[in-house]
Protein backbone atom coordinates (compact mmCIF):
# COMPACT_ATOMS: atom_id res chain seq x y z
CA UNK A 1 -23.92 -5.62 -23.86
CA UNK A 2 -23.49 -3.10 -21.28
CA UNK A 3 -23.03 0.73 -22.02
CA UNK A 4 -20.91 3.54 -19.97
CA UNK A 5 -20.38 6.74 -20.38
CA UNK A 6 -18.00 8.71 -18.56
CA UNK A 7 -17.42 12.76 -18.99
CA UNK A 8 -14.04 13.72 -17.57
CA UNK A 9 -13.00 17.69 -17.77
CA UNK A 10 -9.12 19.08 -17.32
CA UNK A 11 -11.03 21.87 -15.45
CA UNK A 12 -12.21 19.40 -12.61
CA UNK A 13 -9.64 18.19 -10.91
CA UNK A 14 -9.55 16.05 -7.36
CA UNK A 15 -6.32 16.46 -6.70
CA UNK A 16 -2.55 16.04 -7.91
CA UNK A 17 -1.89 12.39 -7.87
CA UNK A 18 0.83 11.93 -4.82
CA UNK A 19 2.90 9.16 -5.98
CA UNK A 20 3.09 7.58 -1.85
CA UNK A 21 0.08 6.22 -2.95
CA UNK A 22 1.47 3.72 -4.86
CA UNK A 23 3.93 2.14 -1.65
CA UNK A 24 4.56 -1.34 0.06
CA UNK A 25 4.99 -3.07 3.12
CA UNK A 26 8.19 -5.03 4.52
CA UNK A 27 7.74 -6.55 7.55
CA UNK A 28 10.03 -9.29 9.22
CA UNK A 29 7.01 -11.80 8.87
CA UNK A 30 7.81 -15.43 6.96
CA UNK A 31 9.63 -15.13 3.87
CA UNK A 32 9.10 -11.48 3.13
CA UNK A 33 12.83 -10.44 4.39
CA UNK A 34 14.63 -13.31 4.76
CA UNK A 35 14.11 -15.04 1.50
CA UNK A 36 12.13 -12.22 -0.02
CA UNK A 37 14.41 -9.67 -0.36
CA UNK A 38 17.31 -10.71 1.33
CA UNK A 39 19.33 -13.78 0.54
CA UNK A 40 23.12 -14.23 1.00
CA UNK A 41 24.11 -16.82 -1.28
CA UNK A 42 20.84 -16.75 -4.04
CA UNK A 43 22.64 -16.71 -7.46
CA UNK A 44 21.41 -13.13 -7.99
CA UNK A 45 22.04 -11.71 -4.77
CA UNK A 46 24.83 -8.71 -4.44
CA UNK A 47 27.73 -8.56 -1.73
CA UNK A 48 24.75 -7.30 1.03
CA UNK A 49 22.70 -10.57 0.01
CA UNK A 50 20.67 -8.33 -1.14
CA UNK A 51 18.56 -10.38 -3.93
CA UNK A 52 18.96 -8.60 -7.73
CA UNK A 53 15.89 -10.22 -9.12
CA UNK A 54 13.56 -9.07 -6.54
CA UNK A 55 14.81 -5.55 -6.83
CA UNK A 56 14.16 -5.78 -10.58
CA UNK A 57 10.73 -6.68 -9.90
CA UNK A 58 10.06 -3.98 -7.55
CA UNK A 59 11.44 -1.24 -9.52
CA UNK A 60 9.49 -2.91 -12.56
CA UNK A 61 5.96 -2.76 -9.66
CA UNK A 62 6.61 0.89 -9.31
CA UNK A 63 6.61 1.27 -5.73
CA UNK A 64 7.41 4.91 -4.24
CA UNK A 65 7.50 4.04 -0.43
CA UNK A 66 7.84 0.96 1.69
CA UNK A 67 6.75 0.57 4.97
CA UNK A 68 9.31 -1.05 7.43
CA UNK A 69 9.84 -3.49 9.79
CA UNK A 70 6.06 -3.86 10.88
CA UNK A 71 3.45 -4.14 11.41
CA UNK A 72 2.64 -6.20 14.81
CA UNK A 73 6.16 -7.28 14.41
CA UNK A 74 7.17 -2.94 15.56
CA UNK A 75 5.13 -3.59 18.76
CA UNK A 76 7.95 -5.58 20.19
CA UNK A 77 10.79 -4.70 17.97
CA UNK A 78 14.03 -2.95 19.61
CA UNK A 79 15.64 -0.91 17.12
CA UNK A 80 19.16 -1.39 18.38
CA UNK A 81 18.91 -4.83 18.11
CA UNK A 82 19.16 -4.63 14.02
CA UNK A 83 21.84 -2.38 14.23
CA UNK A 84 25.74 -2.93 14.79
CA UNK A 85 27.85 -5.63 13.67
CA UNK A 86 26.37 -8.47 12.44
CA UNK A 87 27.62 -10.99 15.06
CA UNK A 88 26.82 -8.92 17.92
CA UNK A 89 23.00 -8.75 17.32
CA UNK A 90 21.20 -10.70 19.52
CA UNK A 91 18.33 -13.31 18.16
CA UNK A 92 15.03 -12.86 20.02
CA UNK A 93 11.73 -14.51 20.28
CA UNK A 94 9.08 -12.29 17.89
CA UNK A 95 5.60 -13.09 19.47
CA UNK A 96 3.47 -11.40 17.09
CA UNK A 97 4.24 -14.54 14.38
CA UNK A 98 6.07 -17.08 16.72
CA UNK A 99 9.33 -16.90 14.79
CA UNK A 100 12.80 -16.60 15.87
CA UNK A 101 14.38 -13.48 14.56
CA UNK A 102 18.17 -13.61 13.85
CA UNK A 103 18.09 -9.36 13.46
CA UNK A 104 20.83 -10.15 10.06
CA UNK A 105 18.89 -7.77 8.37
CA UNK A 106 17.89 -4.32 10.12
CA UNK A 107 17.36 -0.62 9.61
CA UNK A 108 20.48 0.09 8.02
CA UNK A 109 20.47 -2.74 5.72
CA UNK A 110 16.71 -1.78 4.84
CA UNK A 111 17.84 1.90 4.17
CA UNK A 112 20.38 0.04 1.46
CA UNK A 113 17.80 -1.53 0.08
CA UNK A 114 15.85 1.29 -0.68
CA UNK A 115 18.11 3.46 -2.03
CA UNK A 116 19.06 0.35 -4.35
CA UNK A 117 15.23 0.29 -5.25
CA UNK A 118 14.89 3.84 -5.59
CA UNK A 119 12.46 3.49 -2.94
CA UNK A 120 11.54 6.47 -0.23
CA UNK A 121 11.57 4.73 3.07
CA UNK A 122 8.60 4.63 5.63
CA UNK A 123 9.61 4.08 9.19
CA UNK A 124 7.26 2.97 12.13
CA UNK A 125 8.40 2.95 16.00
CA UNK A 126 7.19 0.70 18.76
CA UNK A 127 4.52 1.94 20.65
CA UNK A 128 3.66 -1.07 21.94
CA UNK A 129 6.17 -2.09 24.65
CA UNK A 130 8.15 1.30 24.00
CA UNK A 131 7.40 4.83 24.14
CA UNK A 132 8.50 8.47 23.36
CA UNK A 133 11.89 7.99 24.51
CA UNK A 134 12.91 5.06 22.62
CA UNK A 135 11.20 6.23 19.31
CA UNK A 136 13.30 9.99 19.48
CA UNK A 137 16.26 7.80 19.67
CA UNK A 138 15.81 5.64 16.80
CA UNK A 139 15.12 9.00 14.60
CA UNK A 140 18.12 10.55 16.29
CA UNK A 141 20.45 7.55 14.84
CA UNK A 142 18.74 7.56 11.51
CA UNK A 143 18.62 11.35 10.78
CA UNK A 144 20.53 13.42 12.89
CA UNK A 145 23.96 14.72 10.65
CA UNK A 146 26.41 14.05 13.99
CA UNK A 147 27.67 14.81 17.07
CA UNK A 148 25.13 12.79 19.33
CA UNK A 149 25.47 9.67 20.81
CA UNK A 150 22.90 7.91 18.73
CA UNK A 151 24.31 9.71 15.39
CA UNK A 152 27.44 9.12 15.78
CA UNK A 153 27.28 5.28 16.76
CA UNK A 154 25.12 5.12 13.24
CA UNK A 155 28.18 6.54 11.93
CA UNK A 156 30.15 3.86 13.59
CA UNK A 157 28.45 1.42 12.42
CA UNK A 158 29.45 2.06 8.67
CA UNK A 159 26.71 4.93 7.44
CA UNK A 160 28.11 8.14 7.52
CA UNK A 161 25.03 10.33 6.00
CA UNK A 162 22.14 10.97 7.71
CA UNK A 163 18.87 8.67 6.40
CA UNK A 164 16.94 11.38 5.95
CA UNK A 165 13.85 9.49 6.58
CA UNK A 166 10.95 11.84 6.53
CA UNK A 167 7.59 9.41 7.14
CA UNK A 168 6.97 7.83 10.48
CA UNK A 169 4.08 5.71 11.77
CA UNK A 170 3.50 6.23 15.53
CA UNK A 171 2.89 2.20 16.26
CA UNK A 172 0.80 0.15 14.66
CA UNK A 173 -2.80 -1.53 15.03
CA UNK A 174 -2.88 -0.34 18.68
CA UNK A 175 -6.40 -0.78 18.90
CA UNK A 176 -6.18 -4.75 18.51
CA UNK A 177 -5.69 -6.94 21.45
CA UNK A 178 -3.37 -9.22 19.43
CA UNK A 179 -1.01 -6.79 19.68
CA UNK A 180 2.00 -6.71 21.90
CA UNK A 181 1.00 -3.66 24.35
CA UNK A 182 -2.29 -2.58 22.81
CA UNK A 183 -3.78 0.25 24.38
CA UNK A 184 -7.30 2.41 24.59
CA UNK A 185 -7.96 5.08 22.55
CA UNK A 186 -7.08 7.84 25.70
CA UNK A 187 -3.77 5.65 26.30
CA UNK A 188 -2.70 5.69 22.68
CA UNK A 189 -3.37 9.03 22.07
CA UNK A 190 -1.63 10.50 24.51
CA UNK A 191 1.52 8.20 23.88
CA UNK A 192 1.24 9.48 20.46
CA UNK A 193 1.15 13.11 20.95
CA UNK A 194 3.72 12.92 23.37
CA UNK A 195 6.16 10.75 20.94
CA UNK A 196 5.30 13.17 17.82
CA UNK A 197 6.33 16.23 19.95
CA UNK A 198 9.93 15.15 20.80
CA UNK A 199 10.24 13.40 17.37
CA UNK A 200 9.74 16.92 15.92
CA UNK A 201 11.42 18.90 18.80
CA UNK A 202 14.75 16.36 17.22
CA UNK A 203 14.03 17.10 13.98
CA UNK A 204 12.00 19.80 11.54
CA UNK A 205 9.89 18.51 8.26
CA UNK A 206 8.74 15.51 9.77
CA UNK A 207 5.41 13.67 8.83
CA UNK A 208 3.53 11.87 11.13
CA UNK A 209 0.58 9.36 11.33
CA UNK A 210 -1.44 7.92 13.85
CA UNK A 211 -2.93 4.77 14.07
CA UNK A 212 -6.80 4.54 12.85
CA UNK A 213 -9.15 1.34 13.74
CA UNK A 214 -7.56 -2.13 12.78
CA UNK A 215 -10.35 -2.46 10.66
CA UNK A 216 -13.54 -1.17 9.81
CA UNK A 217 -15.45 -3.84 11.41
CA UNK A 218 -13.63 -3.49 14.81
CA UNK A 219 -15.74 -2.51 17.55
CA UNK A 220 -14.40 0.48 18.64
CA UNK A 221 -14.47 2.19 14.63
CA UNK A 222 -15.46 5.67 14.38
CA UNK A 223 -14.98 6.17 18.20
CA UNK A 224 -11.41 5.30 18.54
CA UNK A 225 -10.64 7.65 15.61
CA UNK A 226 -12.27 10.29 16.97
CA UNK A 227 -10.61 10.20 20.45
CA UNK A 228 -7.24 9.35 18.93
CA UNK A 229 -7.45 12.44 16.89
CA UNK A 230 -8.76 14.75 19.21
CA UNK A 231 -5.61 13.64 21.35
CA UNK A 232 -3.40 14.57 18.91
CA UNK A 233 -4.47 16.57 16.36
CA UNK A 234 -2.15 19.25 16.31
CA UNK A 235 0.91 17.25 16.64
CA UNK A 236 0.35 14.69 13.54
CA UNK A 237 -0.74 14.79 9.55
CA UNK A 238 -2.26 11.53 8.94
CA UNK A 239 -4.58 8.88 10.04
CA UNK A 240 -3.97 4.92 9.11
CA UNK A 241 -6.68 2.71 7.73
CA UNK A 242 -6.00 -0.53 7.18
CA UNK A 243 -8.10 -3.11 4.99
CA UNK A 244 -7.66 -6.86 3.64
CA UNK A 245 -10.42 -8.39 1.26
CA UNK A 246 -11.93 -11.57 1.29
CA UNK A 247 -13.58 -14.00 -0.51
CA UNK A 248 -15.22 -16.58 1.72
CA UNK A 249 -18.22 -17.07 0.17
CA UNK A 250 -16.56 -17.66 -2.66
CA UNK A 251 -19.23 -15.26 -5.04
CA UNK A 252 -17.90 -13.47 -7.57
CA UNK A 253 -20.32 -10.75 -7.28
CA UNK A 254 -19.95 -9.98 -3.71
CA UNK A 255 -16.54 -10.40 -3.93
CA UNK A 256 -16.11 -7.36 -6.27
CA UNK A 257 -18.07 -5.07 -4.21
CA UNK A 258 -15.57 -4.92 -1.12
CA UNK A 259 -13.86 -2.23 -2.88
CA UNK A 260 -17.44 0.11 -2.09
CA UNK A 261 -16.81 -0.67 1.39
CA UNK A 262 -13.39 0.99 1.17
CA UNK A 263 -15.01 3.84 -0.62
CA UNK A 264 -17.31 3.95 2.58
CA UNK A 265 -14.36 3.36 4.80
CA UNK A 266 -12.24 6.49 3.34
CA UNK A 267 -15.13 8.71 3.55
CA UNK A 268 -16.18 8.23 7.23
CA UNK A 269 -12.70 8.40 8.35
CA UNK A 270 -12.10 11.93 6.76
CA UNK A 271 -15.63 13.00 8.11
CA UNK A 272 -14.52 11.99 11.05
CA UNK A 273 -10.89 13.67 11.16
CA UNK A 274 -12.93 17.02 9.51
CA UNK A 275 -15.14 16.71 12.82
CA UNK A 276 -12.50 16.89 14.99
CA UNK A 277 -11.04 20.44 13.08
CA UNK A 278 -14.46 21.26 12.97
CA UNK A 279 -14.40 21.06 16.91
CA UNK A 280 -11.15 23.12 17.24
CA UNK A 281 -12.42 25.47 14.24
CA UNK A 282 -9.30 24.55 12.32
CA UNK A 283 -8.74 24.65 8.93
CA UNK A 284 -5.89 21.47 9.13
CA UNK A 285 -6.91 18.62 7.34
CA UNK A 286 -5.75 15.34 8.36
CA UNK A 287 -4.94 13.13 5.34
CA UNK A 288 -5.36 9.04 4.80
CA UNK A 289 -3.07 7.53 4.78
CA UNK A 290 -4.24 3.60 4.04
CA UNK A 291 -0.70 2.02 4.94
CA UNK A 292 -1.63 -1.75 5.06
CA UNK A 293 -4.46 -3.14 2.11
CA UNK A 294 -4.81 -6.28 0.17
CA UNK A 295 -6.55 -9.01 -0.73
CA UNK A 296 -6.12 -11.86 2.15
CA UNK A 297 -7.75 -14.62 3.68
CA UNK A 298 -6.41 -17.93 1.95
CA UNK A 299 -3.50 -17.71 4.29
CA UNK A 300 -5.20 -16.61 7.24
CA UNK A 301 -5.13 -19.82 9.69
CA UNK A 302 -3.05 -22.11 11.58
CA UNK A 303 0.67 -23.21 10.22
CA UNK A 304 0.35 -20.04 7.65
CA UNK A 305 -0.50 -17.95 10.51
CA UNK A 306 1.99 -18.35 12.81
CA UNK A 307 5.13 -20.69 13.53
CA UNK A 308 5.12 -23.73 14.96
CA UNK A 309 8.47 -24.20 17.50
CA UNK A 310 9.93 -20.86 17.05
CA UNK A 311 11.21 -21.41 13.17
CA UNK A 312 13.11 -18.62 11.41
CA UNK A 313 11.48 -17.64 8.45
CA UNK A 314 8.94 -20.16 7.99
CA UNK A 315 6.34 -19.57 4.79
CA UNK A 316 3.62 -17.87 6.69
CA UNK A 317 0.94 -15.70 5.05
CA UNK A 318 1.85 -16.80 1.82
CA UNK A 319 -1.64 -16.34 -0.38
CA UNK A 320 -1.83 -17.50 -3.50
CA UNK A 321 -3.45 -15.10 -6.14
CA UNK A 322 -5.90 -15.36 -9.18
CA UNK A 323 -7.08 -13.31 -11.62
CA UNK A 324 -10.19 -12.07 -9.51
CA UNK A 325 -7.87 -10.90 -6.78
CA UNK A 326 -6.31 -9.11 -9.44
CA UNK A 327 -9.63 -7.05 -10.08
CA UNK A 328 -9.95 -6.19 -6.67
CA UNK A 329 -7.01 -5.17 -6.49
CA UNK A 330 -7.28 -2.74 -9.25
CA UNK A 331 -10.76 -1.31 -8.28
CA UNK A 332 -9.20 -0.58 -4.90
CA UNK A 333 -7.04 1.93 -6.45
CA UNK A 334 -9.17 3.38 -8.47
CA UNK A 335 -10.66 3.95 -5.47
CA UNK A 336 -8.20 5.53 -3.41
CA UNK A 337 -6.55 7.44 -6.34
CA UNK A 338 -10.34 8.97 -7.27
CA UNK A 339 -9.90 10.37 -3.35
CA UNK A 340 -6.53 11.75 -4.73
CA UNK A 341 -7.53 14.93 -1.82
CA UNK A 342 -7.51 13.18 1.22
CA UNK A 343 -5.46 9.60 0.45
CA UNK A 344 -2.18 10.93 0.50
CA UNK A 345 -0.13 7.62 1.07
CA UNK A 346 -0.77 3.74 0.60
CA UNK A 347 0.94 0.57 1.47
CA UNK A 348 0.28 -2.78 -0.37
CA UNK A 349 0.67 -5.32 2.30
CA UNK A 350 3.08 -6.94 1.65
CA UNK A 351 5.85 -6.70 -1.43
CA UNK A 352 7.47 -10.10 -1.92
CA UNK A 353 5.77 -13.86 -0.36
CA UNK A 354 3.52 -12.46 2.46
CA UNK A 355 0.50 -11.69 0.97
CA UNK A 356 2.62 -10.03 -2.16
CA UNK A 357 2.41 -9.14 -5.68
CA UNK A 358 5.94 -10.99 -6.04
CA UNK A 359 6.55 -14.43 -5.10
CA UNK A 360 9.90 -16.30 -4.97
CA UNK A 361 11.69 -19.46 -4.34
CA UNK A 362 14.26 -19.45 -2.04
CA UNK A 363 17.23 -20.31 -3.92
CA UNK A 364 15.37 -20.37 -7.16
CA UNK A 365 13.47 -18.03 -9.26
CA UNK A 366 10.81 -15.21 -8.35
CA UNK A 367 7.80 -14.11 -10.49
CA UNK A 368 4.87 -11.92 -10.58
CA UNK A 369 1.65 -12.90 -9.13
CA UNK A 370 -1.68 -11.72 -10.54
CA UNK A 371 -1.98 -8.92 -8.53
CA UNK A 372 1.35 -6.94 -9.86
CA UNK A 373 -0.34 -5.82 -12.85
CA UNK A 374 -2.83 -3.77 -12.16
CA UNK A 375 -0.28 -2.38 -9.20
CA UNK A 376 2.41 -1.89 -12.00
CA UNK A 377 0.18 0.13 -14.55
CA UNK A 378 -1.58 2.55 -12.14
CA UNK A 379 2.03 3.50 -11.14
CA UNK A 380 3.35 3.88 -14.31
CA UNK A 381 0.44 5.32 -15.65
CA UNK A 382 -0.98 7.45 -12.94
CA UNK A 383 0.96 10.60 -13.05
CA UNK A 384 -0.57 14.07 -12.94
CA UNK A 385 -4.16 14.97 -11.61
CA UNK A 386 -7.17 13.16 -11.05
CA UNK A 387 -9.69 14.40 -12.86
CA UNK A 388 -13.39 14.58 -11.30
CA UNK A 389 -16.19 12.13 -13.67
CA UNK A 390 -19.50 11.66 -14.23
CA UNK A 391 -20.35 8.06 -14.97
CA UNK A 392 -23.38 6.65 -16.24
CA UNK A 393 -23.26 3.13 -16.26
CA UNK A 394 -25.70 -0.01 -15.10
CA UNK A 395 -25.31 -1.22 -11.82
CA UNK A 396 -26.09 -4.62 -9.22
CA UNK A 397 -26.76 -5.70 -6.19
CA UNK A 398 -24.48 -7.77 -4.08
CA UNK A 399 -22.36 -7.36 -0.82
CA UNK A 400 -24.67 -5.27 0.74
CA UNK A 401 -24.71 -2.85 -2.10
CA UNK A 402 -28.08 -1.72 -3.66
CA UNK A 403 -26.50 -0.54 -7.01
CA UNK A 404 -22.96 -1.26 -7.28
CA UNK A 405 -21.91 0.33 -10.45
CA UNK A 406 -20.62 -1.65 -13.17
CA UNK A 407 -17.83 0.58 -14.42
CA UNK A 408 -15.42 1.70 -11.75
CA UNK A 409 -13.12 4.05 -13.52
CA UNK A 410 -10.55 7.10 -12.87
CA UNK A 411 -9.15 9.25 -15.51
CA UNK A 412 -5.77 11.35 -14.60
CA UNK A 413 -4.18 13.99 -16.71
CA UNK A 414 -0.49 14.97 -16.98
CA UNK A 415 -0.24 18.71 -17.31
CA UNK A 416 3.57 18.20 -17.88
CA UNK A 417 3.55 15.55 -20.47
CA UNK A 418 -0.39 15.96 -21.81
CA UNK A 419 -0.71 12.29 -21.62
CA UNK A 420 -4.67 11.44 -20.12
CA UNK A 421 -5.07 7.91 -19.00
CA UNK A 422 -8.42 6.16 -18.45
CA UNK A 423 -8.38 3.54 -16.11
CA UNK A 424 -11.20 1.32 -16.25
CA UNK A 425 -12.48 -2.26 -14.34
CA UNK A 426 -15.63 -3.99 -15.86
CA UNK A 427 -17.37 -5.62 -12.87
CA UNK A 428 -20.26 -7.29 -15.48
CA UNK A 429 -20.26 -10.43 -16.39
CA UNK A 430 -20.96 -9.48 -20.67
CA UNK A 431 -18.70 -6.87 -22.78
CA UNK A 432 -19.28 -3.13 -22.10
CA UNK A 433 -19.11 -0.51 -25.11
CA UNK A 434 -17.37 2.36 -23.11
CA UNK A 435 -17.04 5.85 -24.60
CA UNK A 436 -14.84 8.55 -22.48
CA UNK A 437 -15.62 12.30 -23.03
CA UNK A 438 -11.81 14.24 -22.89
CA UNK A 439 -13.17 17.70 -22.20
CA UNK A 440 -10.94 20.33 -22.81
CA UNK A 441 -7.86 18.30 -23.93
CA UNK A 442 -8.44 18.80 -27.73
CA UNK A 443 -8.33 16.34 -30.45
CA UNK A 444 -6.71 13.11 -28.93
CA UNK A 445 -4.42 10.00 -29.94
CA UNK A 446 -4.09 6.77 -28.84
CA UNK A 447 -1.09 5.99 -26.82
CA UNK A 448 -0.05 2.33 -24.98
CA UNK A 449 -3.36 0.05 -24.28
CA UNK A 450 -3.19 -2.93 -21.39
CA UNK A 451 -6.00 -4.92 -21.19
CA UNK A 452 -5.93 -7.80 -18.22
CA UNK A 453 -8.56 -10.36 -18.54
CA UNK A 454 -8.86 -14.10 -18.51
CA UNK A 455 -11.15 -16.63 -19.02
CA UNK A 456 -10.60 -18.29 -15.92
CA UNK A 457 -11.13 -16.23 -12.71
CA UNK A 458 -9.58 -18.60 -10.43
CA UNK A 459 -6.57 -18.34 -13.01
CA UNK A 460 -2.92 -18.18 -10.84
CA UNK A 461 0.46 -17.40 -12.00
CA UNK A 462 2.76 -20.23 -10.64
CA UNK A 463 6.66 -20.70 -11.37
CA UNK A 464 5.99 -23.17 -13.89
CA UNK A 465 3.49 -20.49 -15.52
CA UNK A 466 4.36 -17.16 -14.92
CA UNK A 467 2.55 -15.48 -16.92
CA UNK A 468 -0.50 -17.31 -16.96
CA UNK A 469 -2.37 -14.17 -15.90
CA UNK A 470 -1.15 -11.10 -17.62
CA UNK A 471 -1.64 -7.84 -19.94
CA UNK A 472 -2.03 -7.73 -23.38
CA UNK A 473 -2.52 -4.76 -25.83
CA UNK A 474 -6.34 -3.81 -26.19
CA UNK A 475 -7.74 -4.75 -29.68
CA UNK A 476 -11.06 -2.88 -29.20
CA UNK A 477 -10.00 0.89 -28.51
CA UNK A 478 -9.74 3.80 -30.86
CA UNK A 479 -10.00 8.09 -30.25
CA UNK A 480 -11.65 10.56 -32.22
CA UNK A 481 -10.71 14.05 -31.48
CA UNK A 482 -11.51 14.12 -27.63
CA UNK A 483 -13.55 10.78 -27.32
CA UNK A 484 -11.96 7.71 -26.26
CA UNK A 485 -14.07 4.48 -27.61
CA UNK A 486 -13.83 0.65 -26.17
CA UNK A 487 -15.25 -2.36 -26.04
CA UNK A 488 -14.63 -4.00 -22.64
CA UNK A 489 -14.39 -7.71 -21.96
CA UNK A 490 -16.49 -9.12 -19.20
CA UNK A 491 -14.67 -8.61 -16.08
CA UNK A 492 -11.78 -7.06 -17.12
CA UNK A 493 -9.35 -4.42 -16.11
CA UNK A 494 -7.92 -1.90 -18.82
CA UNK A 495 -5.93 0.60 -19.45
CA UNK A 496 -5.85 3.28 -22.09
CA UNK A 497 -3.40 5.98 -22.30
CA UNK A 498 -4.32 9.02 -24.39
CA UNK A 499 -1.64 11.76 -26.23
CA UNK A 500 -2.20 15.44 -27.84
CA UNK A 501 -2.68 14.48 -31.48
């Protein structure tokens, strides 16, 4: 059996816990819109189409912000055409997935949605085949009160109150030559210092992020941050990062450590954005904001890749998840919530059928897929500050890691409520005895326990099964005054929440 042991003290904290972290991504790609969220005529849907079961689901996921409409789809996306009466939209081409997009659903629909889920939106503008002009105009119609052109047509299109959308991305993936209108680092940077100036010259309280490498393996990492940044520095607050897992090789093992490399990914980025201060002797620090992540690579090739003949909607993307996709998923946030002081924001790509945590049938039923537990729990459960630990635990080698530790764990404390939850993933393959030093919370109680483990780690949750794959209350957890006690099952996720006695 392996043994951890992991001090955590109120007095050492990260940082406060922002709750973006825990966000999504809608994008009109496949079934994620139309058929995802929206669908006139599904036995649950309300008079917008908008469907009631998947907003159940999402409010039940926990998400804070969603990310909308792309994605490569916002390279060529003209705002006005999802605006405006319904018959009067036009349907274009969308060359980023080789669908036809019929525009029934657009910002203000999306803006509906959100406020039905509770849900801060996240808007991005094309920077692609668009620029500074274009982009102050869509904020003008979302935000401005009235009086305008652009505001007041919003106003005659049926919303009278502002959106009052306060998080913009400035493009998206502009460093990747599949994108519509990609661009060098000097070309995108100045197109996004010159769109964030009139987009806050229109409106005060605005934040702003700027698109980071594609992915850490692109060529131009580390150098197309750097110039991006030192473009705009002064005229945005974040930095994107964007990262999918995969399992090729199909080892276990390896597979498990790709949630390091995000570790490594965070850190060089916010080196990197500190270098740039460092340059202008600033004390501004640029924050993460990692606004596309998940596992992927199932769906990653031909007919799930991209339309064939210009469909609408087709089932693109559309990965099927098991249990071990579920671990990774819940190391990665570990992860980014245990660099609660620079990852400020976070976007699970995508909510519902691409690449999602909820899956659905179009005119039938939707469920959870592995991958919305872990989500679900560090939402509900992470609330307060992240408290700094020291872990001792055993460790492997795999992925390129020398000594991968086995416990991957973050602790956060409520100040409001008291309540101190210990998040923890086994990566071994035997139990773990895991004892948790409260420090400076006083004597302890045991509050809920989750515990997400099966034998089977190529396990799925299908329609017929839906909850194949899914938490359970932990048998093997107790607390004695400030120490928190468990016995871990091999590769296992868990969650224990902890009260003032």
């Amino acid at each position: 059996m392996q043994t951890s042991h992991v001090i955590a003290d109120k007095d050492f904290v990260v940082a406060p816990l922002d709750r973006r972290v825990f966000g999504s991504f809608v994008e009109h790609l496949g079934r994620c819109v139309y058929g995802g969220i929206y669908e006139p005529g599904h036995p649950t849907a309300d008079e917008n189409g908008l469907r009631g079961d998947v907003l159940e689901l999402t409010r039940e996921l926990g998400v804070s912000i969603v990310r909308y409409p792309g994605g490569n789809f916002v390279s060529g996306f003209d705002w006005e055409d999802s605006v405006g009466p319904k018959d009067q939209r036009p349907v274009r081409l969308d060359l980023a997935w080789g669908s036809t997009e019929t525009n029934q659903f657009g910002a203000n629909e999306f803006i509906d949605w959100c406020r039905k889920a509770e849900i801060e939106p996240m808007f991005a503008v094309n920077l692609g085949t668009r620029g500074p002009r274009e982009a102050q105009q869509f904020l003008e119609y979302c935000n401005h009160p009235g009086g305008t052109y652009f505001s007041d047509l919003r106003k005659a299109h049926g919303w009278e109150k502002p959106h009052d959308v306060k998080f913009w991305c400035l493009g998206n993936e502009m460093d990747g030559p599949w994108q519509t209108g990609g661009k060098t680092a000097l070309e995108y940077g100045r197109i996004a210092t010159e769109t964030a100036k009139v987009m806050r010259w229109t409106q005060d309280g605005l934040q702003l992020a700027v698109c980071g490498s594609s992915f850490r393996a692109m060529p131009t990492y580390g150098a197309w941050e750097y110039e991006v940044l030192d473009q705009c520095f002064e005229h945005v607050d974040f930095i994107s990062l964007h990262q999918y897992f995969e399992n090729y090789e199909n080892e276990i093992d390896r597979f498990l450590t790709v949630i390091d490399d995000l570790e490594s990914f965070i850190v060089e980025v916010a080196a990197i954005a500190d270098a740039v201060a460092a340059k202008r002797r600033s004390a501004k620090r640029i924050m993460l904001s990692i606004d596309e992540w998940n596992v992927w690579y199932r769906a990653r090739a031909g007919e799930q890749l991209r339309g064939v003949g210009w469909p609408e909607a087709p089932a693109l993307l559309e990965e099927i998840y098991n249990f071990e996709d579920a671990l990774v998923v819940g190391g990665a946030l570990l992860v980014m919530m245990n660099h609660a002081d620079r990852v400020k924001s976070a976007c699970l790509a995508q909510l519902v059928n691409v690449i999602g945590p909820i899956m659905t049938e179009t005119g039938g039923p939707a469920w959870r897929q592995t991958i919305f537990h872990p989500f679900a729990q560090a939402a509900k459960y992470g609330r307060g500050d992240v408290l700094r630990c020291k872990v001792e635990t055993g460790s492997f080698r795999a992925g390129g890691q020398e000594a991968a530790p086995y416990l991957v764990t973050s602790v956060v404390h409520d100040p409001e409520t008291g309540a101190a939850t210990v998040f923890a993933l086994n990566r071994a393959s035997e139990e773990m005895a895991l004892d948790v030093d409260l420090r400076g919370l006083g004597n302890r109680r045991l509050g809920d326990t989750h515990e997400l483990h099966h034998a089977d780690t190529k396990a799925i949750n299908a329609k017929d099964d839906p909850d194949n794959v899914s938490p359970a209350p932990h048998g093997e957890a107790r607390v004695e005054g400030g120490t928190l006690s468990a016995t871990l099952k091999p590769l296992s996720w868990n969650v224990f929440q902890t009260l003032p006695a």
